[in-house]
Protein backbone atom coordinates (compact mmCIF):
# COMPACT_ATOMS: atom_id res chain seq x y z
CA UNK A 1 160.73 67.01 143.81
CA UNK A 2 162.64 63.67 142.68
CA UNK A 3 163.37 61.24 140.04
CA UNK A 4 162.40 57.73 141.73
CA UNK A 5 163.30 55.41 138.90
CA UNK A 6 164.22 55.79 134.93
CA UNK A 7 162.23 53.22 133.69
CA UNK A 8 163.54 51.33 130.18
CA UNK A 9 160.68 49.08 127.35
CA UNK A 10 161.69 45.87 126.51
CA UNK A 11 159.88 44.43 123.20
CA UNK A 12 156.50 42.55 124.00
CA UNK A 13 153.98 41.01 121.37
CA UNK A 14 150.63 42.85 121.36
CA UNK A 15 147.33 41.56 119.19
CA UNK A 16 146.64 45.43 119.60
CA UNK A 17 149.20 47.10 117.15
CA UNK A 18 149.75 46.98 113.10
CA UNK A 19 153.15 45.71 114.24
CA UNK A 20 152.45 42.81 116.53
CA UNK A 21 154.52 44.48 119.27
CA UNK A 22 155.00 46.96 122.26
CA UNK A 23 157.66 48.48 124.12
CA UNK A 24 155.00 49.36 126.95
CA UNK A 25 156.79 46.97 129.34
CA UNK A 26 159.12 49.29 131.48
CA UNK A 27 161.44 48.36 133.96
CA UNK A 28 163.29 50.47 136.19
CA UNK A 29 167.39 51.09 134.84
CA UNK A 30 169.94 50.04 137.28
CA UNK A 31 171.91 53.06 136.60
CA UNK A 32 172.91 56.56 134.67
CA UNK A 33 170.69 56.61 131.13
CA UNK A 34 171.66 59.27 128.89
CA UNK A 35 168.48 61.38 127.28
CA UNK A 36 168.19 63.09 123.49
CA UNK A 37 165.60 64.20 120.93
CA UNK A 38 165.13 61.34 119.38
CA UNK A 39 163.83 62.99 115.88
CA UNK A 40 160.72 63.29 114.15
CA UNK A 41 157.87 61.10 114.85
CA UNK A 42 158.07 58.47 112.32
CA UNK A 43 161.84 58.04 112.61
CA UNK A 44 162.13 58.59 115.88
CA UNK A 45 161.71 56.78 118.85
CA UNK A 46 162.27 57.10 122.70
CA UNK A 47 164.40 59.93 123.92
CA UNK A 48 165.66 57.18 126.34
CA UNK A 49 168.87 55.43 125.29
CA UNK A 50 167.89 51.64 125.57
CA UNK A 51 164.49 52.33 126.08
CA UNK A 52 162.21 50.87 123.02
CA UNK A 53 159.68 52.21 120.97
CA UNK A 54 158.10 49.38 118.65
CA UNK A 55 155.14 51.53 116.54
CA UNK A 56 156.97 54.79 115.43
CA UNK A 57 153.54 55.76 113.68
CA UNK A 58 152.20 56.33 117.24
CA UNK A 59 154.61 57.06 119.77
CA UNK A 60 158.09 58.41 120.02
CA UNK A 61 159.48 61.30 118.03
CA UNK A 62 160.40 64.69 119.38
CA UNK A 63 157.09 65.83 120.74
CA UNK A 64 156.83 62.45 122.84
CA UNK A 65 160.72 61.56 123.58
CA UNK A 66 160.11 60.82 127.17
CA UNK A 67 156.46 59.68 129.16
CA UNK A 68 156.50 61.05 132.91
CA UNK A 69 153.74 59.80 135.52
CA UNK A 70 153.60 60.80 139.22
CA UNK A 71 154.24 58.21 141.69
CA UNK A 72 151.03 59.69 144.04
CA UNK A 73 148.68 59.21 140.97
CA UNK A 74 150.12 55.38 141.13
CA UNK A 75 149.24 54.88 144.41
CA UNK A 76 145.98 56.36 143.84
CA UNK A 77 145.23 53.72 141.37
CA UNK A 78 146.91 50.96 143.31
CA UNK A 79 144.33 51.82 146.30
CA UNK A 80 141.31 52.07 143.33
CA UNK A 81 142.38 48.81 141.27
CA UNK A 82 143.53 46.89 144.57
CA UNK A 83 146.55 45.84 142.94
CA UNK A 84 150.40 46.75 143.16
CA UNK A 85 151.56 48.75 140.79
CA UNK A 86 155.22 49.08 140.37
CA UNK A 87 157.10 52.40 138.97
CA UNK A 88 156.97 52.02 135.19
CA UNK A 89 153.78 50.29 135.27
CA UNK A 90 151.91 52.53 132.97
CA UNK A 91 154.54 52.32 130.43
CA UNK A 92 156.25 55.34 131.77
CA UNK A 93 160.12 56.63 131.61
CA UNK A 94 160.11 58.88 134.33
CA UNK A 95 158.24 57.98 138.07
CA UNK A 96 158.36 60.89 139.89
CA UNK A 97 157.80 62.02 143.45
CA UNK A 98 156.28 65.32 144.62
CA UNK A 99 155.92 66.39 140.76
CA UNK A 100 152.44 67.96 139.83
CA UNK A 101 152.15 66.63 136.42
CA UNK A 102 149.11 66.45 135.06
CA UNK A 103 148.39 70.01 136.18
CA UNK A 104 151.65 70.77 134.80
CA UNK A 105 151.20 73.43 132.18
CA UNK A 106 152.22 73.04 128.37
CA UNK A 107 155.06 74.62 127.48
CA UNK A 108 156.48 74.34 131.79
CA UNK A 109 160.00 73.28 131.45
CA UNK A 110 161.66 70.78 133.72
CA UNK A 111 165.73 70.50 134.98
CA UNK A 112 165.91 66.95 135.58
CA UNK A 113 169.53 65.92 137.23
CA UNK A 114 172.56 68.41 136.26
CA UNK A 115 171.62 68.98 132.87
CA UNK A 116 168.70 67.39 131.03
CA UNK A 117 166.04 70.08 130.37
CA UNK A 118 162.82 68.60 129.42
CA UNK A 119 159.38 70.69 128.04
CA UNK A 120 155.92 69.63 129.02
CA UNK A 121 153.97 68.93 125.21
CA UNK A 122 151.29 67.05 126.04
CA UNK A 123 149.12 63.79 128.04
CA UNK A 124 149.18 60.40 127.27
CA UNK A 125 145.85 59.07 125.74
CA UNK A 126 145.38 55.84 126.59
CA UNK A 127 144.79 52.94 124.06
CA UNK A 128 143.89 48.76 123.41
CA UNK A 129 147.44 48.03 124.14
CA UNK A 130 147.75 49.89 127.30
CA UNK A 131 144.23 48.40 128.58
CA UNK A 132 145.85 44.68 127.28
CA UNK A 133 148.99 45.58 128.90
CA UNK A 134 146.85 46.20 132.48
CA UNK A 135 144.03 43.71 132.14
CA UNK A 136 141.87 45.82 133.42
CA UNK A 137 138.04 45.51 131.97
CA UNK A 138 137.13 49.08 131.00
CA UNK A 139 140.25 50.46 131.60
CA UNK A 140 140.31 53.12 128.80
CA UNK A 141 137.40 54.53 130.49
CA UNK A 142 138.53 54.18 133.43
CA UNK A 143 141.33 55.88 132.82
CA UNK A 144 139.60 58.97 130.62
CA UNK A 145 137.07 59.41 133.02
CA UNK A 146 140.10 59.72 135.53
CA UNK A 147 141.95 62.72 133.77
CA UNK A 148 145.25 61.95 135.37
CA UNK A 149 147.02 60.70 132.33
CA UNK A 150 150.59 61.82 133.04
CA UNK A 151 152.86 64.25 130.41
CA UNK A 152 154.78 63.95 127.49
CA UNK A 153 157.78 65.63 127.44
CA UNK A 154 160.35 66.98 124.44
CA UNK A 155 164.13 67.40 125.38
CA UNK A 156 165.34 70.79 124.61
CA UNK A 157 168.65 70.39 126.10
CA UNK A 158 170.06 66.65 126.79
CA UNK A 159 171.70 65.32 129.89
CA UNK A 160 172.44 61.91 131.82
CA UNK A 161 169.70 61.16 134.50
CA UNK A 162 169.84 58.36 137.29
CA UNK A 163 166.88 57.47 140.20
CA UNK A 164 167.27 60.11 142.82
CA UNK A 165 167.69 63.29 140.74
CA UNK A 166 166.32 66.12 141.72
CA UNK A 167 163.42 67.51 139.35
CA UNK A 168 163.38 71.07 139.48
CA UNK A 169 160.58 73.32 137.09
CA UNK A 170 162.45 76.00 136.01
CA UNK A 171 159.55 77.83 133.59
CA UNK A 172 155.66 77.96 134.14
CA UNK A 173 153.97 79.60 131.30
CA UNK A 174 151.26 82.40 132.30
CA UNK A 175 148.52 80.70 130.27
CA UNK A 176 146.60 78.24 132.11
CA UNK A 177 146.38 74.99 129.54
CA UNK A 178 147.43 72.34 131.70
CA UNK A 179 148.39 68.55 130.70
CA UNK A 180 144.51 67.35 132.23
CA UNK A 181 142.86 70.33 130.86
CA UNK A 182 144.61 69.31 127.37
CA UNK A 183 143.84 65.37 127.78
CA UNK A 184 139.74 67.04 128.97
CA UNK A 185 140.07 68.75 125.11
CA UNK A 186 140.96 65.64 123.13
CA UNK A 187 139.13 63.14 124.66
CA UNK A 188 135.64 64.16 126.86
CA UNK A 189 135.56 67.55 126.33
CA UNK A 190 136.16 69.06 122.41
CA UNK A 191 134.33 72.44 122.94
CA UNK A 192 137.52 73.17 125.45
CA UNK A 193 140.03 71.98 122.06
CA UNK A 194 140.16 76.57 120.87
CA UNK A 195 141.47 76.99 124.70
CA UNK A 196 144.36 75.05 123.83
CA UNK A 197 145.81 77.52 121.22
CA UNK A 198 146.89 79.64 124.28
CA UNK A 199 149.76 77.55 124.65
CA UNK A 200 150.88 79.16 121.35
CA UNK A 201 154.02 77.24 120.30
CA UNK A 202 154.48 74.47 122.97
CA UNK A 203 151.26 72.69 121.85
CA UNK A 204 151.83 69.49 120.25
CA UNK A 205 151.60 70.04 116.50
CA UNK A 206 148.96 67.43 115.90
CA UNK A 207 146.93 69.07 118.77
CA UNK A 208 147.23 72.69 117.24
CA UNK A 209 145.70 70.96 113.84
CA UNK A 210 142.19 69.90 116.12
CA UNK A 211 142.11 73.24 118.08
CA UNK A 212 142.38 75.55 115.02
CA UNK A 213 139.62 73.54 112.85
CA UNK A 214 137.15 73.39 116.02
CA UNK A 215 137.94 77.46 116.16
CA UNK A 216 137.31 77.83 112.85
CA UNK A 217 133.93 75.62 112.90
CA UNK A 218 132.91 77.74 115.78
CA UNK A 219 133.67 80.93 113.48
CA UNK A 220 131.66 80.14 110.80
């Protein structure tokens, strides 16, 4: 399992955000970038030094400091889309080879080069900026119908990371809420969101909130 590229956002306008801007554009870094929790979302941004985060109110922040998509899924949508798709194309930090991401589990925790330790928190659910970014008609649905949305990821211990690191997982949680059956929960699939409270303290805070009100609606 590998690291192919570490992929930095430059600033691009957007008509899709309250703030007229987007760091979706990623390009691959030339060499060592060093990785951090980045703080709370709302103050923080990217967990990637140089990497940039333009709308704080929707992405960055601890439970979202780094974006990882699987090289394979790329390809699969290069082959679908007839189009090249280079790494970082979806926006992501991380373009990884031989990962399983979106079946990774929440909570699974990642060694990334020597040092960086990264845990799994939750998918990506895709928006009007990433379907402007793409230009592909339909492309949200597209890419819900899909269920391959790639992993967020918070940094529990940080480290330097360059292309060709080796990505080793180094915990897999017994429960069985992976990253697609999370995405399945929050967008197609609500009935599945009480399933999601097995991940017990990895779970992305603002998921927890929809899986405990959908158990308690069921309750009542």
């Amino acid at each position: 399992m590998q690291l192919l590229t570490v992929n930095l956002g430059r600033a691009a306008p957007s008509a899709h955000t309250s703030t007229g801007g987007t760091g979706i554009d990623k390009r691959p870094a030339d060499g060592p970038v060093a990785v951090a929790a980045p703080g709370p979302k709302g103050v923080g941004a990217s967990g990637l030094d140089g990497d940039t985060v333009v709308n704080l109110r929707h992405h960055g922040g601890n439970d979202q400091a780094v974006y990882a998509y699987a090289r394979e899924d790329l390809d699969d949508w290069e082959r679908e889309l007839g189009r090249q798709l280079a790494n970082g194309a979806f926006g992501e930090n991380l373009t990884t080879l031989g990962v399983e991401i979106s079946g990774a589990r929440i909570g699974e925790r990642w060694r990334v080069g020597p040092r960086l330790l990264l845990e799994v928190s939750s998918p990506r659910i895709p928006c009007r900026t990433f379907q402007e970014w793409l230009g592909e008609h339909g492309w949200i649905k597209r890419f819900t119908q899909a269920a391959v949305p790639g992993a967020y990821l918070r940094v529990l211990e940080p480290g330097e990371i360059r292309a060709g690191d080796a990505v080793q997982v180094v915990h897999r949680p017994a429960h069985e809420v992976t990253v697609a059956l999370m995405f399945r929960a929050l967008t197609t699939r609500p009935e599945l969101l009480p399933r999601l409270l097995e991940a017990g303290a990895a779970l992305h805070p603002e998921a927890r909130a929809k899986a405990l009100k959908r158990a308690g609606d069921e309750g009542n």
